[in-house]
Protein backbone atom coordinates (compact mmCIF):
# COMPACT_ATOMS: atom_id res chain seq x y z
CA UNK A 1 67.35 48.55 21.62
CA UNK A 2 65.53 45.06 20.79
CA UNK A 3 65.18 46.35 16.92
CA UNK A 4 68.52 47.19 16.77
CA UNK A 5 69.88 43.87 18.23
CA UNK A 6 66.89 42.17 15.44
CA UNK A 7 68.26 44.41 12.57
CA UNK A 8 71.94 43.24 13.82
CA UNK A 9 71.43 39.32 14.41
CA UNK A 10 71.83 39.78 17.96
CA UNK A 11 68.25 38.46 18.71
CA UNK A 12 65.73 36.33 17.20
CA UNK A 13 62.03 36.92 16.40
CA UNK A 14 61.10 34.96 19.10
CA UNK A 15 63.48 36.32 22.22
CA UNK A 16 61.79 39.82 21.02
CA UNK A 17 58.80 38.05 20.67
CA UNK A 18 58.93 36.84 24.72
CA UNK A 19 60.31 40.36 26.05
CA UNK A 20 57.26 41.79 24.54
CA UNK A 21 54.89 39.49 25.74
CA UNK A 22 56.60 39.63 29.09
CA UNK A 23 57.11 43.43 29.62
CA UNK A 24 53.72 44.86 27.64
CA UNK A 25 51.44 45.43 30.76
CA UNK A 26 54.58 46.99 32.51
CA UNK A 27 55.19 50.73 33.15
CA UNK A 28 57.75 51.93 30.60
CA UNK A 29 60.58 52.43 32.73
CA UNK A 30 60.47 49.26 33.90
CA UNK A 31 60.12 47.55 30.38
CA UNK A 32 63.13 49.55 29.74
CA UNK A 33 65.12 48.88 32.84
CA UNK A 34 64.77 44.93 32.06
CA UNK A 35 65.53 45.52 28.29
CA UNK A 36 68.57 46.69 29.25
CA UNK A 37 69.57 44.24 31.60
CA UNK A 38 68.62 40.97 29.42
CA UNK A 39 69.95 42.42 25.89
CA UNK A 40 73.38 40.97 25.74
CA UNK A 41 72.04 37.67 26.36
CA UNK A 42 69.68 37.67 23.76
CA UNK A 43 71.82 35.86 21.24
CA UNK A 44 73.46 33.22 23.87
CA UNK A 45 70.28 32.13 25.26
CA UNK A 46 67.46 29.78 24.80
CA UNK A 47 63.45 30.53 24.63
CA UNK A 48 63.15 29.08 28.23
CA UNK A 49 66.05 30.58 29.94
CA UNK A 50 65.62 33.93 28.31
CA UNK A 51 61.89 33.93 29.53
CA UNK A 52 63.45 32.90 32.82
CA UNK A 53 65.72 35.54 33.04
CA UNK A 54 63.09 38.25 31.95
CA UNK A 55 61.13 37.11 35.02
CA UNK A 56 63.59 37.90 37.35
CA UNK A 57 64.92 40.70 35.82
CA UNK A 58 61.27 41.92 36.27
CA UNK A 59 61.31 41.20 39.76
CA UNK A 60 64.77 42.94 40.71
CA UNK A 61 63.89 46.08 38.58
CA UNK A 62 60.28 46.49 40.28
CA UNK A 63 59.51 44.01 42.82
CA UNK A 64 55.56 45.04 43.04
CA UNK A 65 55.30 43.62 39.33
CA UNK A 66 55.58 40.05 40.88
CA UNK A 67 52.88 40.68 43.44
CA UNK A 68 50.50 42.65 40.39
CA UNK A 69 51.34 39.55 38.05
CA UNK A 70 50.20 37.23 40.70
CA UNK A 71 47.24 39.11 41.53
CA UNK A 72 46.40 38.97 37.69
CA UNK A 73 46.78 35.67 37.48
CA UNK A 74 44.52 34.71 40.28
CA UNK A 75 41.84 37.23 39.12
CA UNK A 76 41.77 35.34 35.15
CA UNK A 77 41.76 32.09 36.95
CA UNK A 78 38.33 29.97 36.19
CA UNK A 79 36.87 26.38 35.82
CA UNK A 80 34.45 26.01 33.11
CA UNK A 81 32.07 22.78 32.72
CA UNK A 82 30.38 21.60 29.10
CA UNK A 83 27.26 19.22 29.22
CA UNK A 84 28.38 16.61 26.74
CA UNK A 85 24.86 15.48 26.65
C-alpha cells in the first residue's frame, strides 16, 4: 500500500520513512491495520502530525502496543558519566 502511494506521489520518502520506523517492532496485522487507516493522509500531512497520527492510530488498533512501547522505553533508558579528566 505505502509503495504504491510512493510510486503514485501520494507519499513522500519520509512519511514512509516514519510509518516504518513507527510500525517495525509491531505484529503484522497491526502494522497493517494502521497502514490502512493513515494512508489517505499521507500526502495532506506534515512529518509531525503524520507521526502523531501513526501514534494513535497505533493505540486504537492495539492498545497493548502503548503499554509494550512504554515498557521499552523505560527498559533502554540510562545515564552515562565521562571523566573529563
Amino acid at each position: 500500500m505505502t509503495g504504491e502511494a510512493l510510486k503514485e506521489g501520494r507519499a513522500t520518502w519520509r512519511h514512509a520513512s516514519t510509518l516504518v520506523d513507527s510500525l517495525d517492532d509491531q505484529p503484522d496485522e497491526v502494522a497493517a491495520a494502521v497502514e490502512e487507516r493513515v494512508l489517505e493522509s499521507m500526502a495532506t500531512t506534515t512529518i509531525p502530525r503524520f507521526t502523531k497520527k501513526v501514534n494513535r492510530e497505533l493505540v486504537a488498533v492495539d492498545a497493548e502496543s502503548a503499554d509494550r512501547n512504554f515498557s521499552k522505553g523505560v527498559a533502554s533508558r540510562s545515564v552515562r558519566t565521562w571523566d573529563h579528566r
